[in-house]
Protein backbone atom coordinates (compact mmCIF):
# COMPACT_ATOMS: atom_id res chain seq x y z
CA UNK A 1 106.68 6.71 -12.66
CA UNK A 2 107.34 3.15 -13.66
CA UNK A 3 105.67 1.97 -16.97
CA UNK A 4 105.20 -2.04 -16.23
CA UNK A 5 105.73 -4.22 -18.76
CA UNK A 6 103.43 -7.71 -18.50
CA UNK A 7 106.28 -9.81 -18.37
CA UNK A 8 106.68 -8.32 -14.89
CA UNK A 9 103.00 -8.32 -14.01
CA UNK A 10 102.88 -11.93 -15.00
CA UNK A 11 105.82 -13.14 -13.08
CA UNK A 12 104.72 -11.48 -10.11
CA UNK A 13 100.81 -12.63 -10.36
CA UNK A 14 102.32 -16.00 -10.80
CA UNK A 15 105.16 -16.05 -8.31
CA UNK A 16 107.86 -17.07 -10.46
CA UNK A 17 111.64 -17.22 -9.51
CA UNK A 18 111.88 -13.73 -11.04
CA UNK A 19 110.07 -11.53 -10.12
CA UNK A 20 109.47 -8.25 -8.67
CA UNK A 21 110.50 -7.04 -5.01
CA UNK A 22 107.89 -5.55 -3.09
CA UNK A 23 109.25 -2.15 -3.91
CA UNK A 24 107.60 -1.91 -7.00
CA UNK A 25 104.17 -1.35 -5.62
CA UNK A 26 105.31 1.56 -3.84
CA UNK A 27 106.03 3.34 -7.13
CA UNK A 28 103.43 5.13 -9.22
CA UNK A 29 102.72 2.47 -11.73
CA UNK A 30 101.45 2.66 -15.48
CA UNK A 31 100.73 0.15 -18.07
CA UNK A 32 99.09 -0.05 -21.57
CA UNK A 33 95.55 -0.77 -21.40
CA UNK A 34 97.13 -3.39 -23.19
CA UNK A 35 98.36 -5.62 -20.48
CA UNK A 36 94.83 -6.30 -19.53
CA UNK A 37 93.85 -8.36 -22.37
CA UNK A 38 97.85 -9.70 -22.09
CA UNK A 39 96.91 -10.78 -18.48
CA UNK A 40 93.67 -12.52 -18.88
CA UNK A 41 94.84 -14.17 -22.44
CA UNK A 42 97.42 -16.18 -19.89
CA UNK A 43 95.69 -16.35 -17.29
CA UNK A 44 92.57 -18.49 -19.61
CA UNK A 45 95.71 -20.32 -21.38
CA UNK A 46 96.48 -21.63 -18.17
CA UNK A 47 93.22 -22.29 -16.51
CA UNK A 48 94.08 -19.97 -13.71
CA UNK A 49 91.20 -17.58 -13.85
CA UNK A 50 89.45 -18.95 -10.83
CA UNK A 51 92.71 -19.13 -8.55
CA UNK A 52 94.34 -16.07 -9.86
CA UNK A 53 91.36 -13.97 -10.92
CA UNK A 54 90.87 -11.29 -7.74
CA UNK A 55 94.83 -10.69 -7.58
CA UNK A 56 94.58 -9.92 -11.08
CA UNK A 57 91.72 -7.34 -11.13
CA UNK A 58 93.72 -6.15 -7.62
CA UNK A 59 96.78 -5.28 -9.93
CA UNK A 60 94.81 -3.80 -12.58
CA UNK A 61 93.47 -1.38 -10.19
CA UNK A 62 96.49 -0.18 -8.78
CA UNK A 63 97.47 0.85 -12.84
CA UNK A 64 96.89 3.90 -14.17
CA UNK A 65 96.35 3.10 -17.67
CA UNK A 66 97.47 4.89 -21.20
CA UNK A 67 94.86 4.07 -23.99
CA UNK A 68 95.97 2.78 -27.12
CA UNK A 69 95.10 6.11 -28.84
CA UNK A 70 95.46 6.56 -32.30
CA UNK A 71 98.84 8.25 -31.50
CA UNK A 72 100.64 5.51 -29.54
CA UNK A 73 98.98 3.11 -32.45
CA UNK A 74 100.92 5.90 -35.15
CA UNK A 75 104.15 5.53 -33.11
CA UNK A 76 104.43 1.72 -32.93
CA UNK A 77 104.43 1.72 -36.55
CA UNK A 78 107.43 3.73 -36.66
CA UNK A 79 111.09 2.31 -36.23
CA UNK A 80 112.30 1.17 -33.64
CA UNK A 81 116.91 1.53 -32.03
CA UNK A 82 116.33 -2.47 -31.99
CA UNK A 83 113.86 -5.38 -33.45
CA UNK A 84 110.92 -5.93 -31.27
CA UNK A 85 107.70 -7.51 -31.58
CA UNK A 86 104.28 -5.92 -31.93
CA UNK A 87 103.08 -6.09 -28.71
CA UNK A 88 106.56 -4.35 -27.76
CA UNK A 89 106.12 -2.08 -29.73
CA UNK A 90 102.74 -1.02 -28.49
CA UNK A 91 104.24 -0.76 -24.94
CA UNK A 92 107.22 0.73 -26.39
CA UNK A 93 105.08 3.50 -27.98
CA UNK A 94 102.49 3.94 -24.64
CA UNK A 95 105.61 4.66 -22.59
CA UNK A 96 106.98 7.26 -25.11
CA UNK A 97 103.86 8.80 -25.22
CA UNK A 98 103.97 9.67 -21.65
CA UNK A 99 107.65 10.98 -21.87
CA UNK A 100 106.41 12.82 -24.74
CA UNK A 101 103.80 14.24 -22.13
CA UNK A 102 106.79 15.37 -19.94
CA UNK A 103 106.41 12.33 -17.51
CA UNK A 104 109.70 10.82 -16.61
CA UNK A 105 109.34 7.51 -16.84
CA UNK A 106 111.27 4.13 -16.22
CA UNK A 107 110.55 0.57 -17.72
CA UNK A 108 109.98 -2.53 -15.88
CA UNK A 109 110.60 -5.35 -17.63
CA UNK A 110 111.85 -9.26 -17.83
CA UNK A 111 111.90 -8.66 -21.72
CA UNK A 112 115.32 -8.81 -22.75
CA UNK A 113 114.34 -7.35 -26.48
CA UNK A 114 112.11 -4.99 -24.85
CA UNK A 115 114.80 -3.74 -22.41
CA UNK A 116 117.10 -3.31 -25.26
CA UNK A 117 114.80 -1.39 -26.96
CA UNK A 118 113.99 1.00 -24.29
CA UNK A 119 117.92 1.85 -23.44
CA UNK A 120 118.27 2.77 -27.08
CA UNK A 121 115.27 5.09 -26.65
CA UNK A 122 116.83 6.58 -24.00
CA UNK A 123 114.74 5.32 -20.81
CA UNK A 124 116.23 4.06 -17.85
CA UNK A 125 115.45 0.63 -17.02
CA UNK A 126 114.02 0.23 -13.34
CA UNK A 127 115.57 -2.64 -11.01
CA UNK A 128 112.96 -4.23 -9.14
């Protein structure tokens, strides 16, 4: 499965230079409930709910979603192999829960802090 980060959800709902090949959706796909609220915040920053609204309930659909339970809220407050920021660190944790549920599991992201991150955790970093 491939745990997508919102910098990759956000680059493809807003068809920047990067972003994703059309690949990706083929893959099982899993997020933090997280990147919802990640999503719309940008979305409303940017005054792009009317436009962009439908493609992004469309891509929230497809997600199967890991909740931020109080154990993926206990692991992000433990250390992280490399600085990253809160919101990392939630993703960080949600996707180590999973391979903590036996799920392997591979990170898409445009984050290069995240990315660093997740190699030092051991996950392999997906190329989409």
């Amino acid at each position: 499965m491939i745990y997508l980060d919102t910098s990759v959800a956000l680059a493809h709902l807003l068809a920047e230079d990067r972003h994703p090949s059309d690949d990706l959706w083929t893959e099982v796909l899993v997020s933090s409930r997280l990147i919802e609220y990640e999503l719309w915040t940008r979305l409303h920053a940017r005054g792009l709910r009317s436009s962009h609204g439908d493609a992004l309930r469309g891509l929230l659909a497809r997600l199967a979603m890991v909740e931020l339970s109080p154990v993926v809220l206990a692991r992000a407050t433990e250390p992280f192999p490399a600085p990253v920021r809160t919101l990392d660190a939630l993703h960080l944790a949600s996707a180590d829960f999973l391979r903590a549920q036996k799920q392997t599991v591979e990170i898409a992201s445009y984050d290069s802090r995240l990315v660093l991150a997740a190699r030092k955790m051991g996950f392999v970093v997906a190329r989409f």
